[in-house]
Protein backbone atom coordinates (compact mmCIF):
# COMPACT_ATOMS: atom_id res chain seq x y z
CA UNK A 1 136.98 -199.49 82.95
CA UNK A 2 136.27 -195.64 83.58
CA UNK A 3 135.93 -193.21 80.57
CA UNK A 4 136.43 -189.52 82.35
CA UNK A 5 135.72 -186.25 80.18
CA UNK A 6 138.14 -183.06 80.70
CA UNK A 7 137.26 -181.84 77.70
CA UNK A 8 135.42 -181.51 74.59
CA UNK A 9 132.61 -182.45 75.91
CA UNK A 10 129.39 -180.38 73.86
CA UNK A 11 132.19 -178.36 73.34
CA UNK A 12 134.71 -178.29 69.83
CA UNK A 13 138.00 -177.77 71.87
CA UNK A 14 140.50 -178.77 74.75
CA UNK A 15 139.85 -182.09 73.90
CA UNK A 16 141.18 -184.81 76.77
CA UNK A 17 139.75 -188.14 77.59
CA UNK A 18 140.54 -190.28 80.79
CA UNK A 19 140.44 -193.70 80.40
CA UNK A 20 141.34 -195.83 84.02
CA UNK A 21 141.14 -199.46 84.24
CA UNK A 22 140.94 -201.30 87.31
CA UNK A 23 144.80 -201.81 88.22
CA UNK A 24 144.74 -197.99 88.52
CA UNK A 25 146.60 -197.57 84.93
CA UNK A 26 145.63 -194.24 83.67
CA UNK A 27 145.58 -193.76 80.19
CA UNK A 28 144.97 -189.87 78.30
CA UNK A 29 143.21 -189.56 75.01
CA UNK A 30 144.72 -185.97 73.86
CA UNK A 31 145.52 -183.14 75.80
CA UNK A 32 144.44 -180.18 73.90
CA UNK A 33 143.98 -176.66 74.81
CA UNK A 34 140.60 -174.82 75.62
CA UNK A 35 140.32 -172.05 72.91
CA UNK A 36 137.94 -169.69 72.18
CA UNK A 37 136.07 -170.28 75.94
CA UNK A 38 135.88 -166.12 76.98
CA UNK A 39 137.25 -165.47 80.22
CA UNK A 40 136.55 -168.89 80.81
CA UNK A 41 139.28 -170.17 78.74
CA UNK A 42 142.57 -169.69 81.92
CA UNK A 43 140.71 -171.26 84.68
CA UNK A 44 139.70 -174.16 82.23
CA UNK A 45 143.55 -174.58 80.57
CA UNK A 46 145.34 -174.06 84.53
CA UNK A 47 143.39 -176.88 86.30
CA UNK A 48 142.96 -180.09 84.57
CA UNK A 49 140.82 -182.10 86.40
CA UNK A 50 142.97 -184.76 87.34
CA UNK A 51 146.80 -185.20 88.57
CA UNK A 52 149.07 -185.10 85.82
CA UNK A 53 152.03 -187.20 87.67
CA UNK A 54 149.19 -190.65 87.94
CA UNK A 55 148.99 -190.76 84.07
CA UNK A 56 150.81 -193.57 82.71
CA UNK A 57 150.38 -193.00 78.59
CA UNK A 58 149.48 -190.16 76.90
CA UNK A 59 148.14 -191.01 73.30
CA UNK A 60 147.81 -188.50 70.79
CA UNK A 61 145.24 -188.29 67.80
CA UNK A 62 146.45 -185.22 65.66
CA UNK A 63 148.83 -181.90 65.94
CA UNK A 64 146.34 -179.43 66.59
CA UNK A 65 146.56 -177.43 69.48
CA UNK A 66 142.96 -178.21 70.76
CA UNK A 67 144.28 -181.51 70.84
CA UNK A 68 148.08 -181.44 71.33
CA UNK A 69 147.97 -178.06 73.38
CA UNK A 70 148.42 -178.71 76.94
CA UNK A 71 150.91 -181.47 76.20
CA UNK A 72 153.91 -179.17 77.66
CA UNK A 73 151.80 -178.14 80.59
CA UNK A 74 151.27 -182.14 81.32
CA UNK A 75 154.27 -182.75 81.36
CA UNK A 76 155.86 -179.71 83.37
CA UNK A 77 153.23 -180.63 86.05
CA UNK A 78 154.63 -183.98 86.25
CA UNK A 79 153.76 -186.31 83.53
CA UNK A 80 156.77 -188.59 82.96
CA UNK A 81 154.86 -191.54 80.64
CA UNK A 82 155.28 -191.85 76.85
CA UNK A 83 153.44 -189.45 74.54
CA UNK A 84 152.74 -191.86 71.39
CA UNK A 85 151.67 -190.52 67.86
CA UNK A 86 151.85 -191.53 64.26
CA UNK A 87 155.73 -190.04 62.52
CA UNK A 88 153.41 -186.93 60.98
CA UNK A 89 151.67 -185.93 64.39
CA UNK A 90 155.29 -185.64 65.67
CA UNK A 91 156.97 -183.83 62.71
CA UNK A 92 153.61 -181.22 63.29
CA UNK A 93 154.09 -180.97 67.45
CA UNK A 94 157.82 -180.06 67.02
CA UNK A 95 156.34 -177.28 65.23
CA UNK A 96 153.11 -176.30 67.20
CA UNK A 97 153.92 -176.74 70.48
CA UNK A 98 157.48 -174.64 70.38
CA UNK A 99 155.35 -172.13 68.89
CA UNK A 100 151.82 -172.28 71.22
CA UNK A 101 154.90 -171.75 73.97
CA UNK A 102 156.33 -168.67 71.97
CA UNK A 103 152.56 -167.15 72.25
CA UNK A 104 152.52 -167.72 75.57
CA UNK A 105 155.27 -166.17 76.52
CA UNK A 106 154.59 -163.18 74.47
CA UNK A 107 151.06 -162.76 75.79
CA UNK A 108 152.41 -163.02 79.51
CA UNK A 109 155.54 -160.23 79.23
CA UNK A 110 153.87 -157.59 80.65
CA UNK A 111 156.12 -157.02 83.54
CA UNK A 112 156.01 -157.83 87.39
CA UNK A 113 152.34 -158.03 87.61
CA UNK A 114 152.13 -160.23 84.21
CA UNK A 115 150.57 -163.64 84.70
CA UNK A 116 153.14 -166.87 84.35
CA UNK A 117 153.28 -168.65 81.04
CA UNK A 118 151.17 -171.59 81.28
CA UNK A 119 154.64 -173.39 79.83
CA UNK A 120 157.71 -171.86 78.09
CA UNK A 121 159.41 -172.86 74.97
CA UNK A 122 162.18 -175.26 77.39
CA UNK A 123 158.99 -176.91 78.39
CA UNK A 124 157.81 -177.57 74.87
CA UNK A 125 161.52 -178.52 74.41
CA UNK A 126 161.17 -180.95 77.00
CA UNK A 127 157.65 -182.82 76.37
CA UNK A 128 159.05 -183.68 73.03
CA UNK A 129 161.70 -186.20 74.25
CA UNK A 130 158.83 -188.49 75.18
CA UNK A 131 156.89 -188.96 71.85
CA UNK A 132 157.02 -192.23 70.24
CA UNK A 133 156.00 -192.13 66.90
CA UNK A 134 154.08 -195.01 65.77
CA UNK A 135 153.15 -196.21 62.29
CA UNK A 136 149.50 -196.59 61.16
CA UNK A 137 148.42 -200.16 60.90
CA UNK A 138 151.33 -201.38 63.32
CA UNK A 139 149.76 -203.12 67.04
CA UNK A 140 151.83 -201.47 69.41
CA UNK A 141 152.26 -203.68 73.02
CA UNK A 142 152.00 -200.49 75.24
CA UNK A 143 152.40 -202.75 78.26
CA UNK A 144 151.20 -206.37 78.78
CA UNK A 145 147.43 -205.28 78.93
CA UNK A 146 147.67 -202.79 76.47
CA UNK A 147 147.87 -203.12 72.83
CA UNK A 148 147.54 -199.58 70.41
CA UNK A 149 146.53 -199.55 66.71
CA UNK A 150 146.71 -196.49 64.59
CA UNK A 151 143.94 -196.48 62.01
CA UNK A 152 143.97 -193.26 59.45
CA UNK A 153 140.93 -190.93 59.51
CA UNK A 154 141.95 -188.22 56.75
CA UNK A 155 141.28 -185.29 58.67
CA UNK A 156 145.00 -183.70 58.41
CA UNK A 157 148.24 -185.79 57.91
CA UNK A 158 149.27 -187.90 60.44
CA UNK A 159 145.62 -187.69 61.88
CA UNK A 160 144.48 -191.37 63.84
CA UNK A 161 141.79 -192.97 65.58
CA UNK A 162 143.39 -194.39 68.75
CA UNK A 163 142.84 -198.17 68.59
CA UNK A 164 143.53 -199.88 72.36
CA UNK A 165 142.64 -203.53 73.12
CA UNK A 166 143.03 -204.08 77.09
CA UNK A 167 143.32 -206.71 79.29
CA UNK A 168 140.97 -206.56 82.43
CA UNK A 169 140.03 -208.76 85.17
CA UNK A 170 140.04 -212.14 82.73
CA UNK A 171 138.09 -209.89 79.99
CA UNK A 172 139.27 -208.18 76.88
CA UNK A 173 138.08 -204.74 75.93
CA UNK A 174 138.26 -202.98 72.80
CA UNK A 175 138.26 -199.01 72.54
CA UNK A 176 138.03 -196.54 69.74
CA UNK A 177 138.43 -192.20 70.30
CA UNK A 178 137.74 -191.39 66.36
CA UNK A 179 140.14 -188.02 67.58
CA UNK A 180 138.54 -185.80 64.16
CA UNK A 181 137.23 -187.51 61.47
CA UNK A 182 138.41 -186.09 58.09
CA UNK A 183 135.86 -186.37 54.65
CA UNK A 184 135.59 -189.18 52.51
CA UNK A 185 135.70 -186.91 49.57
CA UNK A 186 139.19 -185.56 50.14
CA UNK A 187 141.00 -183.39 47.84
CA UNK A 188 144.52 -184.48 49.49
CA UNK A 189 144.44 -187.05 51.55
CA UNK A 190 143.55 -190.62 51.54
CA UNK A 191 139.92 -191.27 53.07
CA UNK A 192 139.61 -192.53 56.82
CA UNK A 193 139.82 -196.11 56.88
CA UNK A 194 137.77 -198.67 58.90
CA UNK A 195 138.59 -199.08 62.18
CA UNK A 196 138.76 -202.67 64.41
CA UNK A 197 135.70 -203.38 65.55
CA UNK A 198 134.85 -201.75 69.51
CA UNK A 199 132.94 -202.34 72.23
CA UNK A 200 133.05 -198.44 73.10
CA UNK A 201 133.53 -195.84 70.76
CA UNK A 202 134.01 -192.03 71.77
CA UNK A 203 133.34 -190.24 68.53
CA UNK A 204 133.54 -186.50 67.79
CA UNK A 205 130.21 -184.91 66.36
CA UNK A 206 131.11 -181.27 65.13
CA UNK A 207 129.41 -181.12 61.80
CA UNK A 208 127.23 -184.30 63.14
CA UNK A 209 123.46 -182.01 62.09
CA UNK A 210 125.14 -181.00 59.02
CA UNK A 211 125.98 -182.04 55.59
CA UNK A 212 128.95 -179.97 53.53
CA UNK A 213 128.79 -178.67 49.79
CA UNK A 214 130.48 -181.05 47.36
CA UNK A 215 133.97 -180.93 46.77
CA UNK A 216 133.73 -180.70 43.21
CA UNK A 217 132.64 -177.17 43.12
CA UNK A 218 134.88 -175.91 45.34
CA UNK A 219 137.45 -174.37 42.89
CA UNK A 220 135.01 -172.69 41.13
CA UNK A 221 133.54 -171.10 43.48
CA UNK A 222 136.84 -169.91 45.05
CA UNK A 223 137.50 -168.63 41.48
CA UNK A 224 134.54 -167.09 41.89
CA UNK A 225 134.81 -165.14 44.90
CA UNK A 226 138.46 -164.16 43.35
CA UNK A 227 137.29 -162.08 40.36
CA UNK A 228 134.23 -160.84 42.67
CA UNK A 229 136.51 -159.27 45.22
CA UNK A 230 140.10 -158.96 43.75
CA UNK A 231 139.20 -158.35 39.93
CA UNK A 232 135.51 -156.39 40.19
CA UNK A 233 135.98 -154.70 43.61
CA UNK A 234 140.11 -154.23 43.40
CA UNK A 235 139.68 -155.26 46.80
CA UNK A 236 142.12 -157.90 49.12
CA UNK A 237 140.61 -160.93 50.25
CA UNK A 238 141.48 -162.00 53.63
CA UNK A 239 141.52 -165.99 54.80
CA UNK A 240 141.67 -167.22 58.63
CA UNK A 241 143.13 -170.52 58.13
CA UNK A 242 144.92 -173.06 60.50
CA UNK A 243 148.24 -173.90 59.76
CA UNK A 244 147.95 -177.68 59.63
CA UNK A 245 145.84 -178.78 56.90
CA UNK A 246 143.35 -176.01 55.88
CA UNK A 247 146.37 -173.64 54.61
CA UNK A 248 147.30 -176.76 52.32
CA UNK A 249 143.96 -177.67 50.84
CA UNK A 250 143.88 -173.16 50.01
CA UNK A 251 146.74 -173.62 48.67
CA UNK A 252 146.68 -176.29 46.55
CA UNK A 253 143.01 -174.80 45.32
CA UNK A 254 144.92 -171.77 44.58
CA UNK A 255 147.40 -173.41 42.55
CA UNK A 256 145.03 -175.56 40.45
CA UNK A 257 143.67 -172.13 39.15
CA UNK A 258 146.99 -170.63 38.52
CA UNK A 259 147.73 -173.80 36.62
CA UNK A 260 144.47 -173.77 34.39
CA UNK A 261 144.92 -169.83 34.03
CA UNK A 262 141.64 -169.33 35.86
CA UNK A 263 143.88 -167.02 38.97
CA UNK A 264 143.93 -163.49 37.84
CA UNK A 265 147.14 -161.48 37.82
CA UNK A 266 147.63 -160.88 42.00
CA UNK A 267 149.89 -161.94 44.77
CA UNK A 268 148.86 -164.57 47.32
CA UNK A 269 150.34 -164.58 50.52
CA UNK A 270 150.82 -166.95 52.73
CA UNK A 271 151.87 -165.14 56.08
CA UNK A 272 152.45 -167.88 58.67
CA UNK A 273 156.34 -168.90 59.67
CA UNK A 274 153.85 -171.86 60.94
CA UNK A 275 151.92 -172.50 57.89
CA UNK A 276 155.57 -172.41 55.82
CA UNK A 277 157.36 -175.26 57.79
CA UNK A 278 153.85 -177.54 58.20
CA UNK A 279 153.59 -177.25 54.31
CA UNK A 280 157.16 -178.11 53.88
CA UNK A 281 156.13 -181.73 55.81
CA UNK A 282 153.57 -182.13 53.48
CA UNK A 283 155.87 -181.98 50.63
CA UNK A 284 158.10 -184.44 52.21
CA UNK A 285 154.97 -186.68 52.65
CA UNK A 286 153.30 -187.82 49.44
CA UNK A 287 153.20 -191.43 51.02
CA UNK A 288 149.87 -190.04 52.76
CA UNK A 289 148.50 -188.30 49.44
CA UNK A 290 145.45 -190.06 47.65
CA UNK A 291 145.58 -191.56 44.59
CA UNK A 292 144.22 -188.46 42.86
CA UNK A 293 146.86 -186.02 43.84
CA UNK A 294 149.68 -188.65 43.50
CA UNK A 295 148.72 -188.80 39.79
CA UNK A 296 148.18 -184.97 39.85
CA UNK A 297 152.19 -184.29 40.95
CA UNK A 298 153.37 -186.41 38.39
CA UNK A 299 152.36 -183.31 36.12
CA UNK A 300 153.04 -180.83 38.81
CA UNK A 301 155.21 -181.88 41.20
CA UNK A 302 154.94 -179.24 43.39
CA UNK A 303 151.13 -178.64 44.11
CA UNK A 304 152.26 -175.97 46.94
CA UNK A 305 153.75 -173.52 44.75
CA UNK A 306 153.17 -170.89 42.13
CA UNK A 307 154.64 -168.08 40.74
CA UNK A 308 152.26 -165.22 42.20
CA UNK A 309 152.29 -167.17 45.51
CA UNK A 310 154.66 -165.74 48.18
CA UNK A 311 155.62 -167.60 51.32
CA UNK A 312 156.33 -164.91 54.54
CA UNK A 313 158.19 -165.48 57.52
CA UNK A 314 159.98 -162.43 58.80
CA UNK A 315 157.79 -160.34 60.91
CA UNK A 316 159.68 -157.21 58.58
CA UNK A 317 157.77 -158.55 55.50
CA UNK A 318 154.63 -159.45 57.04
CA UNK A 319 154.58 -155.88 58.20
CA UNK A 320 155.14 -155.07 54.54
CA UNK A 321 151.94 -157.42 52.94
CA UNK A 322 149.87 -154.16 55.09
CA UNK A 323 151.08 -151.42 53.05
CA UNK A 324 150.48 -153.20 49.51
CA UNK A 325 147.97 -151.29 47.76
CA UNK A 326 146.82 -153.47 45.17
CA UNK A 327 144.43 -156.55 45.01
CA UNK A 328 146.09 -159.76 46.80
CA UNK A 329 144.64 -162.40 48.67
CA UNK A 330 146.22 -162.78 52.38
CA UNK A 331 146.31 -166.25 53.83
CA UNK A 332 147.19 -165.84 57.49
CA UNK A 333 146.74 -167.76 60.99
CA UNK A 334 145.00 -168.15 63.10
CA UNK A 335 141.96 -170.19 61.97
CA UNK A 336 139.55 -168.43 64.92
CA UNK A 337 141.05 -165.49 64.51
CA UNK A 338 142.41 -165.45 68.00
CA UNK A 339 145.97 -164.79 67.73
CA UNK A 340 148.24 -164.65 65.43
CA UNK A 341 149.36 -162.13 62.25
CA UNK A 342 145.50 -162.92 60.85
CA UNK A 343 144.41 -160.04 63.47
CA UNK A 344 147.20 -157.30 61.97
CA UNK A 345 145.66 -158.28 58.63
CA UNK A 346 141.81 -157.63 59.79
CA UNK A 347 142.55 -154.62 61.71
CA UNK A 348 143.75 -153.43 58.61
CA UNK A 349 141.04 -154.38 56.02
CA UNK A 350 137.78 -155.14 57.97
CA UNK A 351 136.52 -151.56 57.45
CA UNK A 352 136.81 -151.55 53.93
CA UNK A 353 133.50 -152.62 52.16
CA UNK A 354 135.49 -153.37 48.72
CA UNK A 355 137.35 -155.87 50.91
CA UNK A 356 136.29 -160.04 52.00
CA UNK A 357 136.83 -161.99 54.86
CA UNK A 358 136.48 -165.63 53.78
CA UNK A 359 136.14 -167.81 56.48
CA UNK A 360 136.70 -171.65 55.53
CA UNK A 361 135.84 -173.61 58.95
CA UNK A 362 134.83 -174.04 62.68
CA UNK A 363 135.10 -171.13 64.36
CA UNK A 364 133.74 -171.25 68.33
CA UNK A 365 130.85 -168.96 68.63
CA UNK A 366 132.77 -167.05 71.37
CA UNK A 367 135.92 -166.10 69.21
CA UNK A 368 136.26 -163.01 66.62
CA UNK A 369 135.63 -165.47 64.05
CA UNK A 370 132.35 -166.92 65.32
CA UNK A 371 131.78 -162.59 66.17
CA UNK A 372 131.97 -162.14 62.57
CA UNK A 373 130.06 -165.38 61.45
CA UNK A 374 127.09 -163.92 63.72
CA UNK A 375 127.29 -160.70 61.90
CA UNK A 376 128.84 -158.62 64.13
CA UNK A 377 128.93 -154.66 63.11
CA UNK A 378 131.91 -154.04 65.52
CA UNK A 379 134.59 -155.75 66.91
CA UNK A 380 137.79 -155.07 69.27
CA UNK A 381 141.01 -155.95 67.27
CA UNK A 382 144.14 -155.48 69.59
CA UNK A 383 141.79 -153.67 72.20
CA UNK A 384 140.22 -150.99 68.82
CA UNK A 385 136.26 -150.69 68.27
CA UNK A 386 136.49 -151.19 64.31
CA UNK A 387 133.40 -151.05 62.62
CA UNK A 388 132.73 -154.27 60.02
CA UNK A 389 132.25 -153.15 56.42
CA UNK A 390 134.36 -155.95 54.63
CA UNK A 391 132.33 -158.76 53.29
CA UNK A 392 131.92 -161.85 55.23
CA UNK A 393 131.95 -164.86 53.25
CA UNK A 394 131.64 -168.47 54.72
CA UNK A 395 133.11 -171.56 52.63
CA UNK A 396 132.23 -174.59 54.53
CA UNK A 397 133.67 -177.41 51.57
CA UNK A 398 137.20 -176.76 52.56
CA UNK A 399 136.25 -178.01 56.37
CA UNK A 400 138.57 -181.29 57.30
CA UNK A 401 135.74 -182.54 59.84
CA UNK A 402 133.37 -184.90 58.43
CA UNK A 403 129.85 -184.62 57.98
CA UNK A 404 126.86 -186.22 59.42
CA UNK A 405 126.72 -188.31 56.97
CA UNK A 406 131.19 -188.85 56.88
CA UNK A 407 130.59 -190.05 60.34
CA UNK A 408 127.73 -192.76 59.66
CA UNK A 409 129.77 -194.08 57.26
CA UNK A 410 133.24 -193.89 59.24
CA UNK A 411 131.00 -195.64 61.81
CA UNK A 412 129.14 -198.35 59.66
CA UNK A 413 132.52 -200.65 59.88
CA UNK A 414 131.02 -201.77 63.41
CA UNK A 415 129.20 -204.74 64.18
CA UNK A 416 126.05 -202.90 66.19
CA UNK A 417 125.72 -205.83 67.99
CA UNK A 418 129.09 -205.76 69.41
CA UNK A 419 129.39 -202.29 70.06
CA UNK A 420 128.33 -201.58 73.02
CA UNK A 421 128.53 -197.97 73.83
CA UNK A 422 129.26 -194.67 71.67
CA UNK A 423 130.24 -191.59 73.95
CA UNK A 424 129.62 -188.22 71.56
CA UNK A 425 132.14 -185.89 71.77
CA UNK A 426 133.79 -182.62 70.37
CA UNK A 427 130.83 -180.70 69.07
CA UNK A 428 128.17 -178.55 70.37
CA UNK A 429 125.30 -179.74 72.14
CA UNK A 430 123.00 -179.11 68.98
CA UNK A 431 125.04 -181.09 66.89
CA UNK A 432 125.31 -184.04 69.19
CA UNK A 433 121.85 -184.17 69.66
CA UNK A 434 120.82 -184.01 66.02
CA UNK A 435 123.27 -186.58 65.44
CA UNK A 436 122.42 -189.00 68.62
CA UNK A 437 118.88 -188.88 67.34
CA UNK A 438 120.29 -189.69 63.69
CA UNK A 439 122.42 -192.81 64.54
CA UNK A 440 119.46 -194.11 66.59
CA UNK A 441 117.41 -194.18 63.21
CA UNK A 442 120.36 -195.81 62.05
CA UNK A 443 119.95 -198.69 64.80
CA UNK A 444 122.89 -197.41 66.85
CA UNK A 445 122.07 -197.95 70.42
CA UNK A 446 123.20 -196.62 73.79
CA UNK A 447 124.47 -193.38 72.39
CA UNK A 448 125.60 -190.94 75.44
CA UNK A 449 126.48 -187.14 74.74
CA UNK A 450 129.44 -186.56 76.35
CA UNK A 451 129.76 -184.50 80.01
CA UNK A 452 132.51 -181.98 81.07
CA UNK A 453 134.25 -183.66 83.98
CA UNK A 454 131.76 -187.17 84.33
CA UNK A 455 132.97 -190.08 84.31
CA UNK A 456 131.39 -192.94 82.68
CA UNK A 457 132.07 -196.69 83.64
CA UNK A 458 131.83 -199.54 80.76
């Protein structure tokens, strides 16, 4: 067996893994758009590395695009094999991937010198008659060699570690890709679950040097940062968040003040057609929710809505949110800050020092959001030099990627002995070497940081 690395490797995006066995059947781990990569980022999400038609199963951890994003391109490029995913994962790439193709199109329209598309939304259209959702918990036969098992990591609904037992040459072999773990301390979600034990493991290591702030201040210092720049300052307070997952847990934050009267009298937005429809499948899952916030919506049952909070699809009213003049707090995609309405909202607040930026996750260093995390003074917004007065405020307790010390224990459910090999992947090379150096004390062994484009054989 031959694990191959396209991506995410000392890297946090386009993750894909290449595992080939010796009958020549190819399986992908992912497909997920490079993001955030400079002028890097085309060449990197045109050419893939390997030929798209030779894959036989595509298997797919979680919805978000740096996992999920390239799945139209695969397939347009000749990919014909099943795409499986838990029912969640689906629900979320109907949404994602129609939209990543709306983006593309939009960012490619400039006329008879414009670049192509990578993929259009018929090609999103397309990839999505090959999913096949899968259950956690349920062995899947994906062929006679093959079996798949779903395990649940918590990181956003519908999130798995891929599970595959194979047949080869008389031996059986047992693989584990973690895709992102999510915390053990979760405010929403249930907590990710052991896993069968592996010979090979290929784990992701984003927050693997770090450890995050507990959970159980994290309202109260949201509240916090509320009355500082909405109440004292009469300023807004601007929040980069990803649709799937991070919006929720803001959300849900948000309305746990409202409910305890601790949110002061302003409008929340939440400006994100995409945000909207992926909290809508949340509602319609509380089957995934924890024990904690099943008991909380049997006081509450809707833990996604408030009266000062305002959902916003039409681009008319998003438009609007820029000429409120009054304290509000603007929840907006993208995450990075890369695309998206988030950019309309920062071009129009970032240089205004009674207004925040609050950033609440990963953001790669090369994107406006890791510009900002640096401490930029200036930065281009739709091709404008705007100076950076607003106040940049990082949050790192409402990250979904586990810590260094989430990932020992998601790990610890393995029989060292048996384990044979742990491939790092989906963090920067700092990280990975912090944490290979960790695990070692831990009496992990033959621990290999992941390389763009080698192969490995196990």
């Amino acid at each position: 067996m031959v694990v191959s690395f396209y991506g995410a490797a000392q890297m946090v995006t386009g993750s894909k893994h290449l595992v080939t066995l010796s009958n020549g059947t190819r399986i992908l781990l992912d497909c997920g758009m490079f993001q955030g990569k400079g002028a890097n980022n085309k060449k990197l999400n045109e050419e893939f590395g390997f030929e798209p038609e030779k894959i036989n199963y595509l298997i797919l951890s979680h919805a978000h695009i740096d996992h999920s994003g390239l799945i139209p391109k695969l397939v347009k490029e000749g990919f014909e094999g099943p795409i499986f995913c838990t029912p969640p994962t689906l629900e979320f790439s109907k949404l994602i991937l129609v939209d990543s193709a709306r983006i593309h199109q939009s960012n490619t329209s400039g006329g008879a010198t414009a670049d192509e598309p990578l993929y259009t939304e018929a090609d999103a259209e397309k990839c999505l008659q090959q999913f096949v959702p899968i259950p956690y918990n349920q062995p899947h036969a994906i062929d006679e060699n093959i079996e798949l098992l779903f395990t649940d990591t918590g990181h956003v609904l519908g999130s798995a570690a891929i599970n595959l037992t194979m047949q080869e040459d008389g031996q059986t072999k047992r693989l584990c890709f973690s895709g992102d773990i999510g915390r053990f301390t979760n405010r929403i979600l249930k907590t990710p679950q052991p896993f069968p034990q592996a010979d090979v493991v290929i784990c992701e290591a984003t927050y693997g040097n770090k450890l995050h702030m507990a959970l159980q201040s994290t309202e109260s210092r949201l509240e916090e940062i509320v009355q500082d720049v909405c109440v004292n300052r009469k300023g807004k307070l601007i929040i980069p968040s990803f649709s799937i997952g991070r919006t929720q847990e803001l959300i849900y934050s948000l309305n746990v003040l409202a409910e305890d009267g601790r949110l002061p009298e302003i409008n929340v937005f939440v400006d994100s057609p995409l945000s909207v429809y992926a909290t809508d499948i949340m509602r319609d899952n509380s089957a995934y929710f924890n024990d904690e916030m099943l008991a909380y919506i049997k006081s509450d049952p809707d833990p996604f809505g408030f009266p000062q909070l305002h959902y916003v699809v039409d681009q008319d009213d998003s438009k609007l949110i820029n000429t409120v003049d009054e304290p509000c707090i603007i929840i907006s995609s993208s995450g990075m800050m890369e695309a998206g309405r988030i950019r309309h909202h920062l071009k129009n607040t970032i240089d205004d020092p009674k207004n925040a930026v609050l950033i609440t996750g990963y953001c790669e260093p090369s994107t406006l959001g890791g510009q900002l995390l640096r401490g930029a003074d200036k930065v281009s917004i739709f091709e404008e030099e705007l100076e950076v007065k607003a106040e940049i405020i990082l949050m790192k307790e409402y990250s979904a990627h586990a810590d260094f010390g989430d990932i020992v224990k998601f790990l610890f459910c393995q029989d060292k002995e048996q384990l044979q090999q742990i491939f790092l992947v989906h963090g920067e090379k700092e990280a990975m070497e912090k944490l290979k150096e960790e695990l070692g004390e831990y009496g992990f062994k033959n621990i290999q940081i992941a390389e763009f484009r080698m192969s490995y054989e196990v």
